[in-house]
N, C-alpha and C. Protein backbone atom coordinates (compact mmCIF):
# COMPACT_ATOMS: atom_id res chain seq x y z
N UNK A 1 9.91 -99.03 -172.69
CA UNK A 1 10.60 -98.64 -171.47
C UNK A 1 11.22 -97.25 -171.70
N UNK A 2 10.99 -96.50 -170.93
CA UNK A 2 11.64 -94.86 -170.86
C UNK A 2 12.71 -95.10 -169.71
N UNK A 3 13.73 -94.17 -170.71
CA UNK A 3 15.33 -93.84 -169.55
C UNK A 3 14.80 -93.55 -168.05
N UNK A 4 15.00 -94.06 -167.17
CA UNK A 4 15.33 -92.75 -166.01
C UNK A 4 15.95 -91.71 -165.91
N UNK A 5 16.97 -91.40 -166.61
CA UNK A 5 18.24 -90.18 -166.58
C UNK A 5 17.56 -89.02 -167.59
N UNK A 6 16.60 -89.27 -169.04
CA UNK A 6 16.43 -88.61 -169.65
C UNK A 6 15.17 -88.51 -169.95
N UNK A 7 14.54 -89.81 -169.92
CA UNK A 7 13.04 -90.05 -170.56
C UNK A 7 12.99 -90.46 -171.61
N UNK A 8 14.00 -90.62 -172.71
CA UNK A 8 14.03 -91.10 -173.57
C UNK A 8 13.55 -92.49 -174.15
N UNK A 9 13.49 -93.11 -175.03
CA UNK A 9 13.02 -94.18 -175.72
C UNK A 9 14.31 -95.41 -175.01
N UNK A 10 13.77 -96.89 -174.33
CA UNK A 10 15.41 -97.44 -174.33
C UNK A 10 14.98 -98.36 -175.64
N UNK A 11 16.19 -98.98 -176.08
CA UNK A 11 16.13 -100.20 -177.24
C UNK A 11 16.85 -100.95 -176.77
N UNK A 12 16.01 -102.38 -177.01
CA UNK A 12 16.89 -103.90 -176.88
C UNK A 12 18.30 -103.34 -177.73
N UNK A 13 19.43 -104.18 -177.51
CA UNK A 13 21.01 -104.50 -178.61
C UNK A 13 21.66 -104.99 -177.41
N UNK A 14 23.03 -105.42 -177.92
CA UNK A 14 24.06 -106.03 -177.38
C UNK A 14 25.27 -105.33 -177.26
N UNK A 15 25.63 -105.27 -176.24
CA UNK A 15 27.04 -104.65 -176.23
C UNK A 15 28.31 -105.15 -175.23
N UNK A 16 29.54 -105.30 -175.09
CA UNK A 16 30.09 -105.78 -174.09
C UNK A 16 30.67 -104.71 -173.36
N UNK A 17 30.56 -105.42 -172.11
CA UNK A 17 30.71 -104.75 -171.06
C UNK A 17 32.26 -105.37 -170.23
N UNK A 18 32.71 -104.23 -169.60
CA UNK A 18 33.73 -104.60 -168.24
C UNK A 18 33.07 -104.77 -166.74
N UNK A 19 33.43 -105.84 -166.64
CA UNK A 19 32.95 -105.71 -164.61
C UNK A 19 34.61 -106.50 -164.06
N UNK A 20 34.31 -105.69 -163.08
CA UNK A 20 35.80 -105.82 -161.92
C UNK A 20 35.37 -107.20 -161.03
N UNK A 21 36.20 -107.88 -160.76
CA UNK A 21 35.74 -109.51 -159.93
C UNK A 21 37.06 -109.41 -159.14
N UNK A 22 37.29 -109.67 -157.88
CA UNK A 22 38.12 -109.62 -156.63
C UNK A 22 39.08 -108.16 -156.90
N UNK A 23 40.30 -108.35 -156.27
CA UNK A 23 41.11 -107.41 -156.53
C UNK A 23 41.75 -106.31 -157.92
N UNK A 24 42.03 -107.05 -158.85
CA UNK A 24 42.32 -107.00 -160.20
C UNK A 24 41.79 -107.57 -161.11
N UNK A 25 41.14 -108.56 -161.02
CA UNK A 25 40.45 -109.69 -162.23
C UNK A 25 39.69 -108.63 -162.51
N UNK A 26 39.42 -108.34 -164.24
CA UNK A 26 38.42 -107.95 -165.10
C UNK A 26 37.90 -108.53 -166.11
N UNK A 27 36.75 -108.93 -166.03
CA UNK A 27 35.77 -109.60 -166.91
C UNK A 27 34.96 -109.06 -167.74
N UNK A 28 35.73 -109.21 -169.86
CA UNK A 28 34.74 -108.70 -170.25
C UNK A 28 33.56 -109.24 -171.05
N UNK A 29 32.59 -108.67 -170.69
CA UNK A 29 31.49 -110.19 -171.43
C UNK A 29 30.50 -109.33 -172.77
N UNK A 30 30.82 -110.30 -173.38
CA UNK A 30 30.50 -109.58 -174.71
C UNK A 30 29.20 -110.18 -175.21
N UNK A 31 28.55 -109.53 -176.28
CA UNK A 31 27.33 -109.99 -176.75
C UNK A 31 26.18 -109.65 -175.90
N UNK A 32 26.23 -108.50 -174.75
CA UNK A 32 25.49 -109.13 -173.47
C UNK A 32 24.07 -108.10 -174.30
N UNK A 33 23.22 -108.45 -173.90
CA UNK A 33 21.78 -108.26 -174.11
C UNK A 33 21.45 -106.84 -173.09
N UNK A 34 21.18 -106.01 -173.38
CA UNK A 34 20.82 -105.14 -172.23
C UNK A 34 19.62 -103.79 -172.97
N UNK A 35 19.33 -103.09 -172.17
CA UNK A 35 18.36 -101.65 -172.91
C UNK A 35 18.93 -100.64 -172.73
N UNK A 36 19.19 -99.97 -174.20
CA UNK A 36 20.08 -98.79 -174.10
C UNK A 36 19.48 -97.28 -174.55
N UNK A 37 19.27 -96.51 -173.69
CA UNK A 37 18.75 -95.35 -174.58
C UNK A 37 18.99 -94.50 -175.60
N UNK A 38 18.48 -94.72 -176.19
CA UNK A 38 18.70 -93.46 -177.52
C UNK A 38 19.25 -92.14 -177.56
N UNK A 39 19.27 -91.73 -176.19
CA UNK A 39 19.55 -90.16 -176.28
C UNK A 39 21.07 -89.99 -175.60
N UNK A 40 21.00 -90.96 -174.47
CA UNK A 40 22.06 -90.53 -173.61
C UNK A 40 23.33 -91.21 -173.12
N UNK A 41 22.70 -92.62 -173.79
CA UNK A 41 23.79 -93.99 -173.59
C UNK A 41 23.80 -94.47 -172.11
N UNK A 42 22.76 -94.35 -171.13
CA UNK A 42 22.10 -95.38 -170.26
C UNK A 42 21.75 -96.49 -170.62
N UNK A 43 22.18 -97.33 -169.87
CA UNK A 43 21.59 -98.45 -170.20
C UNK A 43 21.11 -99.18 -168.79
N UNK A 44 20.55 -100.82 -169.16
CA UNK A 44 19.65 -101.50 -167.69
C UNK A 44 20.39 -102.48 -168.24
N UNK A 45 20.19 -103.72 -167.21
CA UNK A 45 20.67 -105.44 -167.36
C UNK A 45 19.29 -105.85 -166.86
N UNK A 46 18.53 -106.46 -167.55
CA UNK A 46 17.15 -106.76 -166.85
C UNK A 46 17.55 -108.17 -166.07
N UNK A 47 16.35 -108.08 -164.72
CA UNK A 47 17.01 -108.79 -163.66
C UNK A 47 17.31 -110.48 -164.21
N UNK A 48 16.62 -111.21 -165.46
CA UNK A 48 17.22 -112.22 -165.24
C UNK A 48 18.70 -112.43 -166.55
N UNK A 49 18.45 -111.39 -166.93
CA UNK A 49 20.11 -111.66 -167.68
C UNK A 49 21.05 -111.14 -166.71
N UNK A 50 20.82 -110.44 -165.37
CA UNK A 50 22.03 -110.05 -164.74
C UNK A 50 22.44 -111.12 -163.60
N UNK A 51 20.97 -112.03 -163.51
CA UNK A 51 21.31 -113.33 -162.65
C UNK A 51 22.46 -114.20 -163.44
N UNK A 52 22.38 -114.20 -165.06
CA UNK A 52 23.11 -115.17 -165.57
C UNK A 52 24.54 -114.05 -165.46
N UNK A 53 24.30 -113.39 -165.34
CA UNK A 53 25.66 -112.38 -165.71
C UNK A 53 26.59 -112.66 -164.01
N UNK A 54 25.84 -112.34 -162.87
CA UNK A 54 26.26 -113.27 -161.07
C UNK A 54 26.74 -114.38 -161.60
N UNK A 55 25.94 -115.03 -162.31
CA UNK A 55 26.58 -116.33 -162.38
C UNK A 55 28.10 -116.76 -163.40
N UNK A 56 28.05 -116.23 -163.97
CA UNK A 56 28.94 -115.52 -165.11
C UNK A 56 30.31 -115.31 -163.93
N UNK A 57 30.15 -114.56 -163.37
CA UNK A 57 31.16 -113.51 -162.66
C UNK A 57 31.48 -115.07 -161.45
N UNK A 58 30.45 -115.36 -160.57
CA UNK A 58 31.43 -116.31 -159.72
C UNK A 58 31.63 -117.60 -160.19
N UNK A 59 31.99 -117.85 -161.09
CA UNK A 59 33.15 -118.58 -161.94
C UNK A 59 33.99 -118.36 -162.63
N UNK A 60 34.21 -117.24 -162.08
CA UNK A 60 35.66 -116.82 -163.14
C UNK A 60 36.96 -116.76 -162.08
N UNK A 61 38.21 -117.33 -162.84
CA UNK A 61 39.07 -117.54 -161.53
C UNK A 61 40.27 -115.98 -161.96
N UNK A 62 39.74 -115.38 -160.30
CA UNK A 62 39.86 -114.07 -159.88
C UNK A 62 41.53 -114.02 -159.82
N UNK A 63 42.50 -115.15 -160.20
CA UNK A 63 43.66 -114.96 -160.02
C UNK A 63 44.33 -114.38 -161.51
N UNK A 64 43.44 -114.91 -162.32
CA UNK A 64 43.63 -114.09 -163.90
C UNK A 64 43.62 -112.71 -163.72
N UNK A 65 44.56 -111.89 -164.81
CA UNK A 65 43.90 -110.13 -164.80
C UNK A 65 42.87 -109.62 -165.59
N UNK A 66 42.61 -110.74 -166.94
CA UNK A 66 41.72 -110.54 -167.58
C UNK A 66 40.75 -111.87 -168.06
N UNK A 67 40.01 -111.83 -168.63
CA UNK A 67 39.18 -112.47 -168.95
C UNK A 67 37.80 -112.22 -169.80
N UNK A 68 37.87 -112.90 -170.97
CA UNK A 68 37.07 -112.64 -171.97
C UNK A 68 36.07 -113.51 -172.15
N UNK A 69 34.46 -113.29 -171.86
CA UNK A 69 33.09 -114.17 -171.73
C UNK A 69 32.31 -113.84 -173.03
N UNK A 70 31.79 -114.65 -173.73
CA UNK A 70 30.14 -114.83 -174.54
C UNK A 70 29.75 -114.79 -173.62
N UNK A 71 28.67 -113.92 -173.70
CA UNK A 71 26.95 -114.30 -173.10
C UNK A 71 26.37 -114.88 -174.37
N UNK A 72 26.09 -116.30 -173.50
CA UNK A 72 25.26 -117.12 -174.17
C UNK A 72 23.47 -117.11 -173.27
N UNK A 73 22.81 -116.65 -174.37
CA UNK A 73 21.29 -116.45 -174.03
C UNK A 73 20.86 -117.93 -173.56
């Protein structure tokens, strides 16, 4: 797979990420699986780890400010 932003090479790894859920709730989910490029630090969520990642997100209760997830493959 080549970057869009650069053209570069992407590589499978894991890294955690922040995503925002209602007003203030932030969810960070770690371990997550994604393709990152080599050159420029783009990365993708391929579409079915980002289905588990939706799913991930609407169960988390949005009245917390934070919140810390495994992605479990």
């Amino acid at each position: 797979m080549r970057c869009t932003v650069c053209g570069s090479e992407m590589v499978s790894t894991k890294t955690d990420l922040p995503f925002k859920v209602g007003q203030s709730a932030i969810v960070i989910i770690k371990e997550l699986p994604v393709q990152s490029c080599t050159r420029c630090q783009e990365f993708v969520l391929e579409d079915p780890i980002m289905e588990k990642v939706d799913k991930i997100l609407a169960s988390v209760d949005e009245t917390l400010e934070l919140e810390v997830v495994h992605f479990a493959a």
